[in-house]
Protein backbone atom coordinates (compact mmCIF):
# COMPACT_ATOMS: atom_id res chain seq x y z
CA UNK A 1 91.90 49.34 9.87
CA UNK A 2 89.41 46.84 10.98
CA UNK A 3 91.08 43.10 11.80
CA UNK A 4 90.09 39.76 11.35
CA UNK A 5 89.29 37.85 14.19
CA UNK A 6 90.71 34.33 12.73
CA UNK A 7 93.22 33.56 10.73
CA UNK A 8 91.69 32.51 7.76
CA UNK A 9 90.67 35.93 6.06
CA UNK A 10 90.65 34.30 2.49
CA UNK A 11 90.17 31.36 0.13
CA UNK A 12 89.73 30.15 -3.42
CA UNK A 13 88.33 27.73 -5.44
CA UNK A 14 88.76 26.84 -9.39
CA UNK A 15 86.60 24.93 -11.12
CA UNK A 16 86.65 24.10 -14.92
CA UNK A 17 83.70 24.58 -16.35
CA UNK A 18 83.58 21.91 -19.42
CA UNK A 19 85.19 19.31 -17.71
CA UNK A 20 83.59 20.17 -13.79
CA UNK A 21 87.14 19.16 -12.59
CA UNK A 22 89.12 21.33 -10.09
CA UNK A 23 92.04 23.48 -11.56
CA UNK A 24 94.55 22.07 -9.61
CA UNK A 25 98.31 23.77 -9.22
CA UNK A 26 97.08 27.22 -10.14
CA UNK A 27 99.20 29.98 -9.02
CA UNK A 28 97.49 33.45 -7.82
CA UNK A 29 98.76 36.50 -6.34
CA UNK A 30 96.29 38.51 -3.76
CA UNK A 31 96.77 42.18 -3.80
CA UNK A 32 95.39 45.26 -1.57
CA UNK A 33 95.25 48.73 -3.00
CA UNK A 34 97.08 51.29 -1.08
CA UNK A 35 96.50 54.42 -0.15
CA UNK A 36 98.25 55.66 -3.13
CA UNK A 37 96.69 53.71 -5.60
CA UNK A 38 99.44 51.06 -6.23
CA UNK A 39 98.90 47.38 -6.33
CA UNK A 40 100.93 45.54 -3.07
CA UNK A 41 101.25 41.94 -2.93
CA UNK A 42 100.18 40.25 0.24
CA UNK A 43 100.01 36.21 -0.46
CA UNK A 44 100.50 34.07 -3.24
CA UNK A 45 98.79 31.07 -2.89
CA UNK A 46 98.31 27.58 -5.34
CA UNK A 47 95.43 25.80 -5.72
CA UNK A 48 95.83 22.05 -4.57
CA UNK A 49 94.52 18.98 -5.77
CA UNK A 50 90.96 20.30 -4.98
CA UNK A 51 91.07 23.29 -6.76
CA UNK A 52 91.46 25.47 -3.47
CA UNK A 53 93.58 27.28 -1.42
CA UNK A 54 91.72 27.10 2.51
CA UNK A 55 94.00 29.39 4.37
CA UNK A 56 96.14 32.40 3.27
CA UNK A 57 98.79 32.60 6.10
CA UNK A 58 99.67 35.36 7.68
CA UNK A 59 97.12 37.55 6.19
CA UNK A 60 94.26 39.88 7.61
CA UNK A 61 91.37 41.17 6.18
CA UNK A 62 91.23 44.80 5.85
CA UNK A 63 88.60 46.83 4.68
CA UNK A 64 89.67 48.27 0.85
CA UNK A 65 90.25 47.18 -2.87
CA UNK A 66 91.75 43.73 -2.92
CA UNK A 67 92.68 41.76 -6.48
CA UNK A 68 92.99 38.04 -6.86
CA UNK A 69 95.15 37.14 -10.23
CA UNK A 70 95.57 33.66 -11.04
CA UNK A 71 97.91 32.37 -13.50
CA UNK A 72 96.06 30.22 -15.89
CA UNK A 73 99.10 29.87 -18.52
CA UNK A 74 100.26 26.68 -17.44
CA UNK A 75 96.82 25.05 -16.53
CA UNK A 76 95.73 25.89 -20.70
CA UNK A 77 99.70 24.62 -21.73
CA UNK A 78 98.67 21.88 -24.52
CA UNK A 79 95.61 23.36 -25.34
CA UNK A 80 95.07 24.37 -29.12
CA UNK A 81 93.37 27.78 -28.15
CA UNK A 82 94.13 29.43 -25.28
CA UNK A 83 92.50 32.88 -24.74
CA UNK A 84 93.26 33.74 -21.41
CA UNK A 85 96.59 33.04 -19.76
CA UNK A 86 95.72 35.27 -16.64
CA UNK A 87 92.59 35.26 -14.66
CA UNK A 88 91.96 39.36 -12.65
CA UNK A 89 89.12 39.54 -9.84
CA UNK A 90 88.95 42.84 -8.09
CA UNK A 91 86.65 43.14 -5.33
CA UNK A 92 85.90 45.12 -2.09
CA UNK A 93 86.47 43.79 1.41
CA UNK A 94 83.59 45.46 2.91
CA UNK A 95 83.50 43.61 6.43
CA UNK A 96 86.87 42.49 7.68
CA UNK A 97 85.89 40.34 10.00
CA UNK A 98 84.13 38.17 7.97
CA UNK A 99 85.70 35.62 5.50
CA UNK A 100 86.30 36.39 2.03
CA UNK A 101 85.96 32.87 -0.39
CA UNK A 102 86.58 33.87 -4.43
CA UNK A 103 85.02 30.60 -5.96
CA UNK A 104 86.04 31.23 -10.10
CA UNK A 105 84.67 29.08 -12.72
CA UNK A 106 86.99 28.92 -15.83
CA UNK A 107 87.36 27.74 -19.20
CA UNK A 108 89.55 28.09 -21.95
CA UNK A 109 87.50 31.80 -23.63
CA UNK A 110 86.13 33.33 -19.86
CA UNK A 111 85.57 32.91 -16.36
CA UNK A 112 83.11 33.73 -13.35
CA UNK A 113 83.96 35.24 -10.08
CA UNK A 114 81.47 35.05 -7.37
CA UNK A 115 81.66 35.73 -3.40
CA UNK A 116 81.65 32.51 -1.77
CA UNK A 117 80.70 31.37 1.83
């Protein structure tokens, strides 16, 4: 398996889309697919006051199925309609040596997941 050559493999970035404020406090979980075909947990970063998460620590890019899952239960809590109480992106690591940023655009009926620079 192919290594990163810096430490910062991966990073996120919420933004609400009807507002254009960042989702601040946002919990995720990133995930790699095994060779079995089960789901393991490898970070679980929260977006700060920016909307991101810059560095996961301690994680390295390798080249399969990953899944980002953000928890969007508590960011909608007080809202009259709330559609979608957890965000899924699943995407390939193709290049491991090359950083992966999941910018996702949200609001309270979708979102929009996009491979960032």
């Amino acid at each position: 398996m192919a290594k990163a050559t810096y430490g910062e493999t991966f990073s996120i970035q919420v933004l609400e889309l009807a507002t254009g404020i960042a989702g601040r406090n946002i919990p995720a979980v990133l995930s790699g697919l095994d060779t079995e075909g089960s789901w393991v947990d490898l970070a679980s970063p929260r977006t700060d006051d920016n909307g991101r998460e810059r560095e996961f620590e301690g994680v390295e890019a390798e080249e399969k199925t990953s899944r980002l899952c953000f928890d969007t239960s508590t960011y909608w809590q007080g809202c009259t309609k709330q559609f979608l109480p957890e965000i899924n992106s699943v995407f390939q690591v193709l290049d491991a040596v090359r950083h992966y940023h999941v910018p996702v655009d949200i609001n309270q009926f979708g979102h929009s997941a996009s491979r960032g620079d």
